[in-house]
C-alpha atoms as a PDB file:
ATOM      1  CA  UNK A   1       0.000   0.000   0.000  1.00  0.00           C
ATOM      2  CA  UNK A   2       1.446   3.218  -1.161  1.00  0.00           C
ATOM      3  CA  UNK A   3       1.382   5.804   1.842  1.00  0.00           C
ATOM      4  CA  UNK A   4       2.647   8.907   0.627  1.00  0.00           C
ATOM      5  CA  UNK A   5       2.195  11.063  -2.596  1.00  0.00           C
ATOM      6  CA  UNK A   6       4.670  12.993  -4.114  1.00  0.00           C
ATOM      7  CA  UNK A   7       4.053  15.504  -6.815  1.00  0.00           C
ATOM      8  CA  UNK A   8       6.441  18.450  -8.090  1.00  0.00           C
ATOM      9  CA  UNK A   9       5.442  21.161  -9.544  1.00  0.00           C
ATOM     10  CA  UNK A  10       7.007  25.223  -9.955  1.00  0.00           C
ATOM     11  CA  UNK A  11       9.718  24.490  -7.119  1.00  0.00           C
ATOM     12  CA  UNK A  12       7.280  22.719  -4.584  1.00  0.00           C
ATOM     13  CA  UNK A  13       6.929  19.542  -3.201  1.00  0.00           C
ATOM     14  CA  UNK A  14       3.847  18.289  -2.650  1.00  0.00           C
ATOM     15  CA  UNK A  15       3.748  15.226  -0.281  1.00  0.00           C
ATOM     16  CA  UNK A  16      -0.091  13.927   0.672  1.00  0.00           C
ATOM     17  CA  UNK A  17      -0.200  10.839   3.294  1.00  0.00           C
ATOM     18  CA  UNK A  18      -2.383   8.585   1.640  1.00  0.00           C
ATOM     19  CA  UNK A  19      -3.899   6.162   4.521  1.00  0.00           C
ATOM     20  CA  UNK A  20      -7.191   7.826   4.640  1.00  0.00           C
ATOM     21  CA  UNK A  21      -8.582   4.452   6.551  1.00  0.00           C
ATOM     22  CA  UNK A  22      -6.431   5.275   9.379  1.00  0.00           C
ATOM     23  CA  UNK A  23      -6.580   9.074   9.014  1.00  0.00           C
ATOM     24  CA  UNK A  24      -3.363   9.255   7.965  1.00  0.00           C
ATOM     25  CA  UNK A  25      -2.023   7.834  11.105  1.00  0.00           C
ATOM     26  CA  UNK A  26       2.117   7.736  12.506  1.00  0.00           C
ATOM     27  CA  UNK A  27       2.377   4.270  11.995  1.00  0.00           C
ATOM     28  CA  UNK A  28       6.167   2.663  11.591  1.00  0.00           C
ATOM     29  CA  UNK A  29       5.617   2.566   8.005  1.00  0.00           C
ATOM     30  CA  UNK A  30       4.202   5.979   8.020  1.00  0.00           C
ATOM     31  CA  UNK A  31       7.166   7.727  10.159  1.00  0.00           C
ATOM     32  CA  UNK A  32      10.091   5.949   8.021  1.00  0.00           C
ATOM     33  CA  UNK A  33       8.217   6.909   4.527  1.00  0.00           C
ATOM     34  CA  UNK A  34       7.981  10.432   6.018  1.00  0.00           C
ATOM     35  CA  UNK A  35      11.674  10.997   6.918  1.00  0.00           C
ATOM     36  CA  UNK A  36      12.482   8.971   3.545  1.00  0.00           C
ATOM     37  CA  UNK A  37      10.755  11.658   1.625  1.00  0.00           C
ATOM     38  CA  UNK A  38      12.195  14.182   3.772  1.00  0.00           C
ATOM     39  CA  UNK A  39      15.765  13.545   3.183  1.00  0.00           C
ATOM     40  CA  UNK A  40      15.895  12.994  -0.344  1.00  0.00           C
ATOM     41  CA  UNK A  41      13.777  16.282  -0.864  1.00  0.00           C
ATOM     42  CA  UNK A  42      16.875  17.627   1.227  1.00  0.00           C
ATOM     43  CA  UNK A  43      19.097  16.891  -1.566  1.00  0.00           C
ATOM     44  CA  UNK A  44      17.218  18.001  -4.067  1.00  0.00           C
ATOM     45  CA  UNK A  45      18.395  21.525  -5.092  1.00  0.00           C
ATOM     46  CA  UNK A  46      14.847  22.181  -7.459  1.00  0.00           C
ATOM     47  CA  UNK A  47      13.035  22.027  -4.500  1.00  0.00           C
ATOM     48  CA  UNK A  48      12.463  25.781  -2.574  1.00  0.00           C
ATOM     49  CA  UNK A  49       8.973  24.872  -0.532  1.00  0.00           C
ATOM     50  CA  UNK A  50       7.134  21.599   0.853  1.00  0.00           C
ATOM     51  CA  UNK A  51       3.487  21.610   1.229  1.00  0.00           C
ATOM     52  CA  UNK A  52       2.901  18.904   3.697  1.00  0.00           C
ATOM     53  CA  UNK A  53      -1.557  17.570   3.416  1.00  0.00           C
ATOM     54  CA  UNK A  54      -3.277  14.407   4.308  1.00  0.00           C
ATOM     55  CA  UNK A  55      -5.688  11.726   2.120  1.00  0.00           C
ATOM     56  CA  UNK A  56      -9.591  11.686   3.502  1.00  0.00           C
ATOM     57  CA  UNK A  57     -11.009  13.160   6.276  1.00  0.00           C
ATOM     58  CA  UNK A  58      -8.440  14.072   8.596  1.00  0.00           C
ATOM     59  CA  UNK A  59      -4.863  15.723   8.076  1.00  0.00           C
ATOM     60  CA  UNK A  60      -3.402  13.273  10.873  1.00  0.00           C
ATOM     61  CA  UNK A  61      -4.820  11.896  13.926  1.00  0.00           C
ATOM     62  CA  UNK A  62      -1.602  10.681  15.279  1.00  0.00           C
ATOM     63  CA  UNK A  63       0.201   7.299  16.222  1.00  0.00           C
ATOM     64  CA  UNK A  64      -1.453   4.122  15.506  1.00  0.00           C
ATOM     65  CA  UNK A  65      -2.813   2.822  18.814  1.00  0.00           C
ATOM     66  CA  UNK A  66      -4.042  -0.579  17.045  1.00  0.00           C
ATOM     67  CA  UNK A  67      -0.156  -0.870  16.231  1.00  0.00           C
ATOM     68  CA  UNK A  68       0.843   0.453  19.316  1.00  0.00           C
ATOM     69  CA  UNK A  69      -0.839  -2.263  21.221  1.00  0.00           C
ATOM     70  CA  UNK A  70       0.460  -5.323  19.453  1.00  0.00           C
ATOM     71  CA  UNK A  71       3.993  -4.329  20.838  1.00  0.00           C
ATOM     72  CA  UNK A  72       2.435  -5.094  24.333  1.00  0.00           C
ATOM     73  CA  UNK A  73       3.351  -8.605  23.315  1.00  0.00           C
ATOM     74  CA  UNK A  74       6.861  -8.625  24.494  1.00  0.00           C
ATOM     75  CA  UNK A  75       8.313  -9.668  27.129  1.00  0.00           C
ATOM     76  CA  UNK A  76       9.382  -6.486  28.316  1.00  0.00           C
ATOM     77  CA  UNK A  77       5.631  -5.001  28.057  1.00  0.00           C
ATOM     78  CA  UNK A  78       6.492  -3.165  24.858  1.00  0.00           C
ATOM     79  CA  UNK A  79       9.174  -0.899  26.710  1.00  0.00           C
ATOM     80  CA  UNK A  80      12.189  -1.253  24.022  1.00  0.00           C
ATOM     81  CA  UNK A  81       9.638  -0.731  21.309  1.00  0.00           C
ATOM     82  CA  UNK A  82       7.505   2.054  22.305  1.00  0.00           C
ATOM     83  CA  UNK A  83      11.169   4.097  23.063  1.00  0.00           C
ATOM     84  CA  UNK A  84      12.275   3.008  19.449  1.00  0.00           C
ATOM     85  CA  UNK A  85       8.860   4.278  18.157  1.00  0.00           C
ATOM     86  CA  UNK A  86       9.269   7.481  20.080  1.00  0.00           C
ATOM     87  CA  UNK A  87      12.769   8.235  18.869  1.00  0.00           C
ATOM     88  CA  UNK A  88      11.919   7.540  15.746  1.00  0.00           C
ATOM     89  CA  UNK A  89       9.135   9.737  15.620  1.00  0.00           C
ATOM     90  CA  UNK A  90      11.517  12.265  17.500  1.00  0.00           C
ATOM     91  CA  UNK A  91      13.733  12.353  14.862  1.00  0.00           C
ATOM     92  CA  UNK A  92      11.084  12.446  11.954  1.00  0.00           C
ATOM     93  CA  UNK A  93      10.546  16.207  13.925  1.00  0.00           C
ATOM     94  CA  UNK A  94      13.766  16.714  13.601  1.00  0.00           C
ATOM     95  CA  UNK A  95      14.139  16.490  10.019  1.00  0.00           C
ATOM     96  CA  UNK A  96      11.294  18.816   9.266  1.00  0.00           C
ATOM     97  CA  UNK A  97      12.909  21.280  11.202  1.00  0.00           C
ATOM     98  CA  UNK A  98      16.678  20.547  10.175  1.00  0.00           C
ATOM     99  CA  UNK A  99      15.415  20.163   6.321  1.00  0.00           C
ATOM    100  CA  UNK A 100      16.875  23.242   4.416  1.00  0.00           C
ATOM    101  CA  UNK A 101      13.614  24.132   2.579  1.00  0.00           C
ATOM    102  CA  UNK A 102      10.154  25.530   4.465  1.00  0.00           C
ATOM    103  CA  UNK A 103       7.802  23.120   4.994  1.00  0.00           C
ATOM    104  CA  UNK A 104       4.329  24.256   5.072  1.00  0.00           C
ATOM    105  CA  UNK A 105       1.319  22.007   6.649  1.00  0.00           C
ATOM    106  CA  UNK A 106      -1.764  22.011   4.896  1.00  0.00           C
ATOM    107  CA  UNK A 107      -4.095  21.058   7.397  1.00  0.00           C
ATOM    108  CA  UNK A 108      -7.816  19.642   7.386  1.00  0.00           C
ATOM    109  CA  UNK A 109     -10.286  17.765   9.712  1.00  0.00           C
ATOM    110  CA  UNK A 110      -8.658  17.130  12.726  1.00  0.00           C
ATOM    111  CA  UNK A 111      -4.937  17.132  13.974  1.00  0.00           C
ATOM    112  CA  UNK A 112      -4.864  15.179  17.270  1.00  0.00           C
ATOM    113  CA  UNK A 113      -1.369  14.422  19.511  1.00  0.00           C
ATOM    114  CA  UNK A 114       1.318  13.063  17.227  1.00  0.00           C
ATOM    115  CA  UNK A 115      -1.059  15.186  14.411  1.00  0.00           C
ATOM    116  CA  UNK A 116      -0.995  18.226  16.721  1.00  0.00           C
ATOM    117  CA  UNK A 117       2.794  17.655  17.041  1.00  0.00           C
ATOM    118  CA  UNK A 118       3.121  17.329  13.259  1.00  0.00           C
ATOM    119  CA  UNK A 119       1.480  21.267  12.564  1.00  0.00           C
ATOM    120  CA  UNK A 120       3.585  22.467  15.431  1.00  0.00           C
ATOM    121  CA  UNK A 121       7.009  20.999  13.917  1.00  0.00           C
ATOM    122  CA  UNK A 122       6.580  21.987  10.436  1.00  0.00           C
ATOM    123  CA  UNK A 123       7.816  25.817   9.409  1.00  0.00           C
ATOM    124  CA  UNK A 124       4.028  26.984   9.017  1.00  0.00           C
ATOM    125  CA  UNK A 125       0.295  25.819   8.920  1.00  0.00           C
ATOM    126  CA  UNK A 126      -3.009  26.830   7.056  1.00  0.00           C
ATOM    127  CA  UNK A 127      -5.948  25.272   8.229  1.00  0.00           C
ATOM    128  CA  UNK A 128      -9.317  25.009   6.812  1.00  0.00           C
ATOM    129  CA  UNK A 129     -11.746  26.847   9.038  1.00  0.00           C
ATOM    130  CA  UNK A 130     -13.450  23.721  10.593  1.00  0.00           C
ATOM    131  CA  UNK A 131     -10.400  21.978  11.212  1.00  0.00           C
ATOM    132  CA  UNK A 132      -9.848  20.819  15.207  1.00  0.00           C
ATOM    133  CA  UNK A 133      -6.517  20.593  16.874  1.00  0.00           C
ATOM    134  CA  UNK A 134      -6.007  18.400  20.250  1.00  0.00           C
ATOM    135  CA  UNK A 135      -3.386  16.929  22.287  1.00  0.00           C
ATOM    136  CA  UNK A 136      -5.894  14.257  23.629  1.00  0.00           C
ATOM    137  CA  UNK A 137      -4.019  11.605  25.140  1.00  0.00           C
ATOM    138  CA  UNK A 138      -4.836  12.157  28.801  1.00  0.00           C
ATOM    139  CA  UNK A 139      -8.417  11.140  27.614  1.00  0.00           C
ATOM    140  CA  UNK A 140      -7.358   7.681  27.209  1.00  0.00           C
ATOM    141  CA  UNK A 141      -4.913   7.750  30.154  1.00  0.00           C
ATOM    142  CA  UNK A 142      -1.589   8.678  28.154  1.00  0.00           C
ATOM    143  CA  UNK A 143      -0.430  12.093  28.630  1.00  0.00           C
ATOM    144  CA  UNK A 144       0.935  13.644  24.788  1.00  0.00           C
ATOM    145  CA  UNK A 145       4.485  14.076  26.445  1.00  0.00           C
ATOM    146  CA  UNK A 146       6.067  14.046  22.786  1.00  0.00           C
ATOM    147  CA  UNK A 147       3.782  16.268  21.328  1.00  0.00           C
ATOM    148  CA  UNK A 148       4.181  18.495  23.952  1.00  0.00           C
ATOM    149  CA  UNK A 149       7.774  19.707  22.928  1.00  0.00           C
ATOM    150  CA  UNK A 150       6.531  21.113  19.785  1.00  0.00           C
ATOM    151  CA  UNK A 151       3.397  22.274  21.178  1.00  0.00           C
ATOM    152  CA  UNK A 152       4.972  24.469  23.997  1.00  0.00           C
ATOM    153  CA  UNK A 153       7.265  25.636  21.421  1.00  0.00           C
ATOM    154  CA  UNK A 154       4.746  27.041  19.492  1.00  0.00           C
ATOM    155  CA  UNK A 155       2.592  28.393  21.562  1.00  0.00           C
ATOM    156  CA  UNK A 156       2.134  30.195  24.926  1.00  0.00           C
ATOM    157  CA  UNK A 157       2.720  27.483  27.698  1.00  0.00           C
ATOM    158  CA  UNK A 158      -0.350  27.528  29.539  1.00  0.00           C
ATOM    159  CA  UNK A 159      -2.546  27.905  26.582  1.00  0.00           C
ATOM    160  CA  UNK A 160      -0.194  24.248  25.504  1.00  0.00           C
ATOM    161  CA  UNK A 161      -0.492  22.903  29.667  1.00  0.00           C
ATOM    162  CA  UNK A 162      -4.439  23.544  29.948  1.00  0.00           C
ATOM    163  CA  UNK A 163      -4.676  21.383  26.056  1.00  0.00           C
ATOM    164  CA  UNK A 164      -2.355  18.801  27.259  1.00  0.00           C
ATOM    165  CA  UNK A 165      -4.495  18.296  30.729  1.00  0.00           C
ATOM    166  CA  UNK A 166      -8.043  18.853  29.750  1.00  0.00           C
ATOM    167  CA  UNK A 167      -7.749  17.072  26.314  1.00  0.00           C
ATOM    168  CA  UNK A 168      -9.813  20.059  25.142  1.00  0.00           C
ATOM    169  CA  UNK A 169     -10.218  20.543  21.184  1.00  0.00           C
ATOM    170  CA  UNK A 170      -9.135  23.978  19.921  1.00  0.00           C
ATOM    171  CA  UNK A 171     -10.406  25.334  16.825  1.00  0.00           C
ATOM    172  CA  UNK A 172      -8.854  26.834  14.071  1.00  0.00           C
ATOM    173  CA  UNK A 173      -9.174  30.403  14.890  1.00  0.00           C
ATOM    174  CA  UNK A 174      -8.427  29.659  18.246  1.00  0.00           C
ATOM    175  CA  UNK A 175      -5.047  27.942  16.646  1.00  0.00           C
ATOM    176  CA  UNK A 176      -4.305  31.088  14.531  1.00  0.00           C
ATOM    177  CA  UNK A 177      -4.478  33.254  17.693  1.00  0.00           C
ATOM    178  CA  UNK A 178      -2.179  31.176  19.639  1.00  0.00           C
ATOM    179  CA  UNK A 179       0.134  30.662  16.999  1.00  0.00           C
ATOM    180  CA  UNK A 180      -0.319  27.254  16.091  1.00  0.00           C
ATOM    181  CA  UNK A 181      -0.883  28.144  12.769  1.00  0.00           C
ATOM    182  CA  UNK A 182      -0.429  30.382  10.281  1.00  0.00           C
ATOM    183  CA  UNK A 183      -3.820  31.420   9.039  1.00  0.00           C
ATOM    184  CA  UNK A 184      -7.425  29.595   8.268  1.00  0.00           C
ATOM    185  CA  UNK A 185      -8.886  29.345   4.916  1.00  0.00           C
ATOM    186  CA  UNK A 186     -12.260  28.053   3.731  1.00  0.00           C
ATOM    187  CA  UNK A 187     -12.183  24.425   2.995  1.00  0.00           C
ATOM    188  CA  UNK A 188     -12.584  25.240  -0.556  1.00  0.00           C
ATOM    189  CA  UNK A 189      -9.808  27.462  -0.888  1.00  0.00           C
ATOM    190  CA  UNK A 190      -7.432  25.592   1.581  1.00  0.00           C
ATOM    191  CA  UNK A 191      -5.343  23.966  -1.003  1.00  0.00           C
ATOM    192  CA  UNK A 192      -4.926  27.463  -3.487  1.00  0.00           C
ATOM    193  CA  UNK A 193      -4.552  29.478  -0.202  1.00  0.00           C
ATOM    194  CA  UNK A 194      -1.450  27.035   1.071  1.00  0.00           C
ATOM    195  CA  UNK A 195      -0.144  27.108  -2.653  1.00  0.00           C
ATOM    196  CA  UNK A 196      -0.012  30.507  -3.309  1.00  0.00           C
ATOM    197  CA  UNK A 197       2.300  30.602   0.410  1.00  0.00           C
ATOM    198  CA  UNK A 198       4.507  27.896  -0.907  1.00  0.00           C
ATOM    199  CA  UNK A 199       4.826  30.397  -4.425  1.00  0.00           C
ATOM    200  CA  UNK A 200       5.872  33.128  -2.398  1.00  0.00           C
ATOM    201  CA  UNK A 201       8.343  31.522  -0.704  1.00  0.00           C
ATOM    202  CA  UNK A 202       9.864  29.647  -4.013  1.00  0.00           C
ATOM    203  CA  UNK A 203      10.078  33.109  -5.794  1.00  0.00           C
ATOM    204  CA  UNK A 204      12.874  34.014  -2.911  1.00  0.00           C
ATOM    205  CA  UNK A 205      16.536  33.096  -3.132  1.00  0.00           C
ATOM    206  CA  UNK A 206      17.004  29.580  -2.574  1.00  0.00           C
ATOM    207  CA  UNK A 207      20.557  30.571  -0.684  1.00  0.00           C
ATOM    208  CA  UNK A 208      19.083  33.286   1.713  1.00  0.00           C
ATOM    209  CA  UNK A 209      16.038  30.983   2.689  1.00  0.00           C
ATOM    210  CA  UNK A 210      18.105  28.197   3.633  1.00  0.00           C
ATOM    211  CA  UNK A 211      20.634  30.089   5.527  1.00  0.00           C
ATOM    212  CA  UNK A 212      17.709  31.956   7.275  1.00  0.00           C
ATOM    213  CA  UNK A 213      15.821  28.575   8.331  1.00  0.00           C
ATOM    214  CA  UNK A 214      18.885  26.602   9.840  1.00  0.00           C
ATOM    215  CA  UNK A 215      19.838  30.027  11.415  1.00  0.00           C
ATOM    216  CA  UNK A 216      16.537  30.626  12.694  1.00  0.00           C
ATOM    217  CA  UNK A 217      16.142  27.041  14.936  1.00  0.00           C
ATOM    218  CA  UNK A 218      19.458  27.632  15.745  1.00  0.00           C
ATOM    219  CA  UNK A 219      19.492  30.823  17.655  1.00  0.00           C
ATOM    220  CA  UNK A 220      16.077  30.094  19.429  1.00  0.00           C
ATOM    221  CA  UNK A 221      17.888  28.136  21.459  1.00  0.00           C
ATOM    222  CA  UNK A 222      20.457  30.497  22.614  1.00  0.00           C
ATOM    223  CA  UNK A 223      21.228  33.342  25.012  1.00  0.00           C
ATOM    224  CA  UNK A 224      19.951  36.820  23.310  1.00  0.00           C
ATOM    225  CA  UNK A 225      23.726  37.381  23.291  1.00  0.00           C
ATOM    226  CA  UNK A 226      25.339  34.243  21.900  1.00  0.00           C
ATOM    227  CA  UNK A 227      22.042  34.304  19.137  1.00  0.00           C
ATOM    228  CA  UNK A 228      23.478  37.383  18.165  1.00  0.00           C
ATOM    229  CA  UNK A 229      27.124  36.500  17.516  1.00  0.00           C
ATOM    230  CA  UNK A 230      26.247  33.499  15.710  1.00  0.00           C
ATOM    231  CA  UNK A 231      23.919  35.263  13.298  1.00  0.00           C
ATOM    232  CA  UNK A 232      26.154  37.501  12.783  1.00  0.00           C
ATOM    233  CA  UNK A 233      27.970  35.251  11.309  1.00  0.00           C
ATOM    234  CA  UNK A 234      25.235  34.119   9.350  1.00  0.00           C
ATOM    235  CA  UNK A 235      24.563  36.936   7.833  1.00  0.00           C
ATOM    236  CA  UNK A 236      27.841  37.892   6.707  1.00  0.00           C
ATOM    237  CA  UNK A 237      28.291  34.098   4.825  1.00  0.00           C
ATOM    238  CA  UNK A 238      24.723  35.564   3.348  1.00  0.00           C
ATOM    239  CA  UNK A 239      25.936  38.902   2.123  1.00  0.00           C
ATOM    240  CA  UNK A 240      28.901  37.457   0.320  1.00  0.00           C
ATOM    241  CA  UNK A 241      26.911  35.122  -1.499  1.00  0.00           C
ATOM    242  CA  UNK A 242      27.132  36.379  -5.097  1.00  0.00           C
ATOM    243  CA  UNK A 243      23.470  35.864  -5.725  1.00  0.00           C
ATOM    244  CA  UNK A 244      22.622  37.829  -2.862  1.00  0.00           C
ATOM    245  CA  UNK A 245      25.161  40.411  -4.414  1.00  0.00           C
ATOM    246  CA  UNK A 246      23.261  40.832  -7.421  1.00  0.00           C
ATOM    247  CA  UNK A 247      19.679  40.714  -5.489  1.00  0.00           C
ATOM    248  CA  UNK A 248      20.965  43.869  -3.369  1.00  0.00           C
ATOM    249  CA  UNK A 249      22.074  45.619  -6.937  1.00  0.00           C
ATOM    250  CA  UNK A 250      19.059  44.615  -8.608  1.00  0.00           C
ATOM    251  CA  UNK A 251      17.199  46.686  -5.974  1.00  0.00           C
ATOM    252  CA  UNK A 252      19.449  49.702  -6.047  1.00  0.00           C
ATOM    253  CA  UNK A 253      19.182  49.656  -9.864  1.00  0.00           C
ATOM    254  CA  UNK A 254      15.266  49.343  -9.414  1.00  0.00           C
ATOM    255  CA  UNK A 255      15.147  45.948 -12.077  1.00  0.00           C
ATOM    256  CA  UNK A 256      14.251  42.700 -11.196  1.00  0.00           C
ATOM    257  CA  UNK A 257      17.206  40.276  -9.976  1.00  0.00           C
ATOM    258  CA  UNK A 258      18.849  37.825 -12.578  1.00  0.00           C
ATOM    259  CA  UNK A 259      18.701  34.909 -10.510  1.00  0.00           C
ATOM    260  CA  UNK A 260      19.279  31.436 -11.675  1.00  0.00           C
END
């Protein structure tokens, strides 16, 4: 069963999860065809943006707990492969974020726990305007403690606490305005509305985007002094970039640049 969709078009990579029967669920096979994807689009220089969507009803609605359960069977309870599931999922997040082009999470239905965590790793998010976000798991007795790295990363920490103990569904709007996501669009205009983001972003220099994404998870998580020293030092491996060069005379000269 095929479980992803890839489709290039103008710069952009378009990857759909295609397991609509399990609404598009973290399995194993889903989190290593994920990061697969992920790090060959990482080598591929044609690529400026990712739009990240989901098959069916739902965008994700996290792990597979029918999977989950079957690794009960072990003798250790499941212990050594839940933690392998975890890391790898981990490190699926980790990609996203370490990938040198924007990835952009077009987002429908509902995005529950791992799904949650999924929108709040990715670069950006535009959600239809009925579309439900939750960290659940305390409903069913398991507390999202993965999900909750990107989640309080992305938005203010009690708003992410008062989610992650109640199990309360936020909507859309209440997303946008905590900074979960980007902005909302009507279902029908979800997919032009994320596209025409993803064309902005191609139409940039390559070079300056990808200095300015692996700069800008870098420095969040230093001092305000030692985030300044090192982008300083971005910044200046920017400026003498010769296609930056021209982009900055292109402007003074009032023409458009004469970029590859």
């Amino acid at each position: 069963m095929t479980l992803l969709r890839r489709t290039d078009a103008d710069h952009i990579a378009h990857l759909t999860m295609t397991a609509p029967a399990r609404l598009n669920a973290l399995s194993d096979a889903m989190i290593a065809t994920l990061h697969a994807a992920f790090d060959t689009i990482a080598d591929d220089d044609t690529i400026r943006a990712v739009i990240l969507a989901g098959e069916g009803k739902a965008f994700c609605a996290g792990h597979d707990l029918k999977e989950m359960q079957g690794k009960r069977q072990a003798e250790d309870g499941g212990a050594a492969a839940f933690k392998d599931l975890f890391d790898r999922c981990a490190a699926l997040m980790h990609r996203i974020q370490t990938l040198p082009q924007p990835v952009i999470a077009q987002v429908h239905g509902i995005a529950t726990a791992a799904g949650c965590q999924l929108v709040a790793t990715c670069d950006m998010a535009v959600a239809a305007t009925d579309t439900k976000f939750g960290v659940n798991g305390v409903n069913i007795g398991l507390f999202c403690s993965t999900p909750m790295v990107a989640l309080t990363r992305a938005i203010p920490r009690k708003a992410a606490f008062e989610m992650l103990t109640t199990g309360r569904f936020i909507a859309a709007h209440e997303a946008q305005t905590l900074g979960l996501i980007t902005k909302t669009a009507p279902a029908d205009d979800l997919a032009a509305d994320t596209q025409a983001l993803a064309n902005t972003i191609a139409a940039k220099l390559p070079a300056a985007v990808r200095y300015g994404k692996a700069a800008f998870y870098a420095q969040a998580q230093m001092t305000t002094q030692e985030a300044y020293a090192f982008t300083g030092d971005v910044i200046v491996q920017n400026m003498l970039d010769a296609q930056t060069n021209e982009g900055i005379a292109a402007f003074l000269e009032k023409r458009p640049p004469n970029w590859p």
